[in-house]
C-alpha atoms as a PDB file:
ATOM      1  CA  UNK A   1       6.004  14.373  -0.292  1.00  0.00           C
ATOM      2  CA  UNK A   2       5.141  11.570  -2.644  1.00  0.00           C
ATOM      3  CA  UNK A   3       7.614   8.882  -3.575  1.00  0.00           C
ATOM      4  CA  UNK A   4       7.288   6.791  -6.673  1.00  0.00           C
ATOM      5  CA  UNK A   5       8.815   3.022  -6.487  1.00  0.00           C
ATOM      6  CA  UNK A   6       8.404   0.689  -9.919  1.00  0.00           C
ATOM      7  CA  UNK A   7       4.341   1.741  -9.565  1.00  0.00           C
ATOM      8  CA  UNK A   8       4.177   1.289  -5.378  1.00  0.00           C
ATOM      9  CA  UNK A   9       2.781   5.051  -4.288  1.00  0.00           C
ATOM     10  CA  UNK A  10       3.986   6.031  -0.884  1.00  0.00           C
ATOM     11  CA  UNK A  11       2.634   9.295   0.963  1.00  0.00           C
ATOM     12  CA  UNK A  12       4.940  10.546   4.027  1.00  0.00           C
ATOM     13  CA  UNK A  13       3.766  13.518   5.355  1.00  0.00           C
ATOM     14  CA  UNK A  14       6.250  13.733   7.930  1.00  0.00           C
ATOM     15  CA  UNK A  15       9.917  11.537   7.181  1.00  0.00           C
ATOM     16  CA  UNK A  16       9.532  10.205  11.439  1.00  0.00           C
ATOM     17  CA  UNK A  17       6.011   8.751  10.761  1.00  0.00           C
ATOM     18  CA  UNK A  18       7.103   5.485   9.661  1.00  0.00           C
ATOM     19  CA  UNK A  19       9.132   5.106  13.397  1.00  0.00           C
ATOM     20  CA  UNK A  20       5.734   6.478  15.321  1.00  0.00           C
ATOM     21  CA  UNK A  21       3.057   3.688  16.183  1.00  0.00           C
ATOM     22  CA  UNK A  22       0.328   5.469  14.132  1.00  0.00           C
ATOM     23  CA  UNK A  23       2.819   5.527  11.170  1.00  0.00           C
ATOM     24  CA  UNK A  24       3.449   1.629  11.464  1.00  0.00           C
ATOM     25  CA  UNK A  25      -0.302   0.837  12.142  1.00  0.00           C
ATOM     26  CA  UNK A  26      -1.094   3.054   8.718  1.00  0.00           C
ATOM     27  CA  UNK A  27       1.786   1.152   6.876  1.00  0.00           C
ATOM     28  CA  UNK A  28       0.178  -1.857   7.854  1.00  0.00           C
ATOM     29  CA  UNK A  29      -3.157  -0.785   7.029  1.00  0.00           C
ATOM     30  CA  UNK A  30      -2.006   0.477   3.730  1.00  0.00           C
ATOM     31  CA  UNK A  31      -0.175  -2.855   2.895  1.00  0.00           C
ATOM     32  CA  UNK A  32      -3.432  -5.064   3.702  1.00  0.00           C
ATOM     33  CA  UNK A  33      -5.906  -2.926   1.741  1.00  0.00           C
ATOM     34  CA  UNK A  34      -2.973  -2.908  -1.395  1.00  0.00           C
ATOM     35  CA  UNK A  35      -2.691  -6.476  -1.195  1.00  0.00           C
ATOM     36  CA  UNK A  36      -6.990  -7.309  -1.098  1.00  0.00           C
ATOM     37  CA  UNK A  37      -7.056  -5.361  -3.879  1.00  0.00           C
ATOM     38  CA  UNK A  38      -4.067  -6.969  -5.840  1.00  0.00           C
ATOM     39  CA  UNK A  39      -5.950 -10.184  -4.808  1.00  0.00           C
ATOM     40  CA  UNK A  40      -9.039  -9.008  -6.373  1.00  0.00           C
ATOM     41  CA  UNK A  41      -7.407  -7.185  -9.584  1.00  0.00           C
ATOM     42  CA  UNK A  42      -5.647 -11.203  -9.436  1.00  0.00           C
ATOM     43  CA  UNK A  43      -8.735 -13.020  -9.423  1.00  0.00           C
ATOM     44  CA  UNK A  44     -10.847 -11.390 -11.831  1.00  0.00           C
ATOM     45  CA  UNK A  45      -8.195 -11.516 -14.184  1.00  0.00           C
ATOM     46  CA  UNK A  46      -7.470 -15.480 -13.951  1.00  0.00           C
ATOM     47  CA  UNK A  47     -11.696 -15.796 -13.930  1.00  0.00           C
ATOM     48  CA  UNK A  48     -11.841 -13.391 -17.680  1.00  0.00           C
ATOM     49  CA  UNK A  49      -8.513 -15.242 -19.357  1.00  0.00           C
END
């Protein structure tokens, strides 16, 4: 099941995961690789403008 929230895309395949230690390492995981890519999407924008 995929929830939508203002653009952030979320994928639970099971509604416990978040509360197992896999689940919070992958939410963790997720968030690091969405923010290195925000930063990167960030930067190259400043460097063209």
């Amino acid at each position: 099941m995929i929830k939508n929230h203002g653009g952030d895309c979320k994928l639970y395949i099971i509604p416990e995961m978040k509360h197992t230690p896999l689940g919070q390492q992958y939410h963790v995981i997720w968030n690091a690789i969405k923010n290195w890519i925000k930063r990167k999407v960030l930067r190259r924008y400043y460097v063209n403008s």
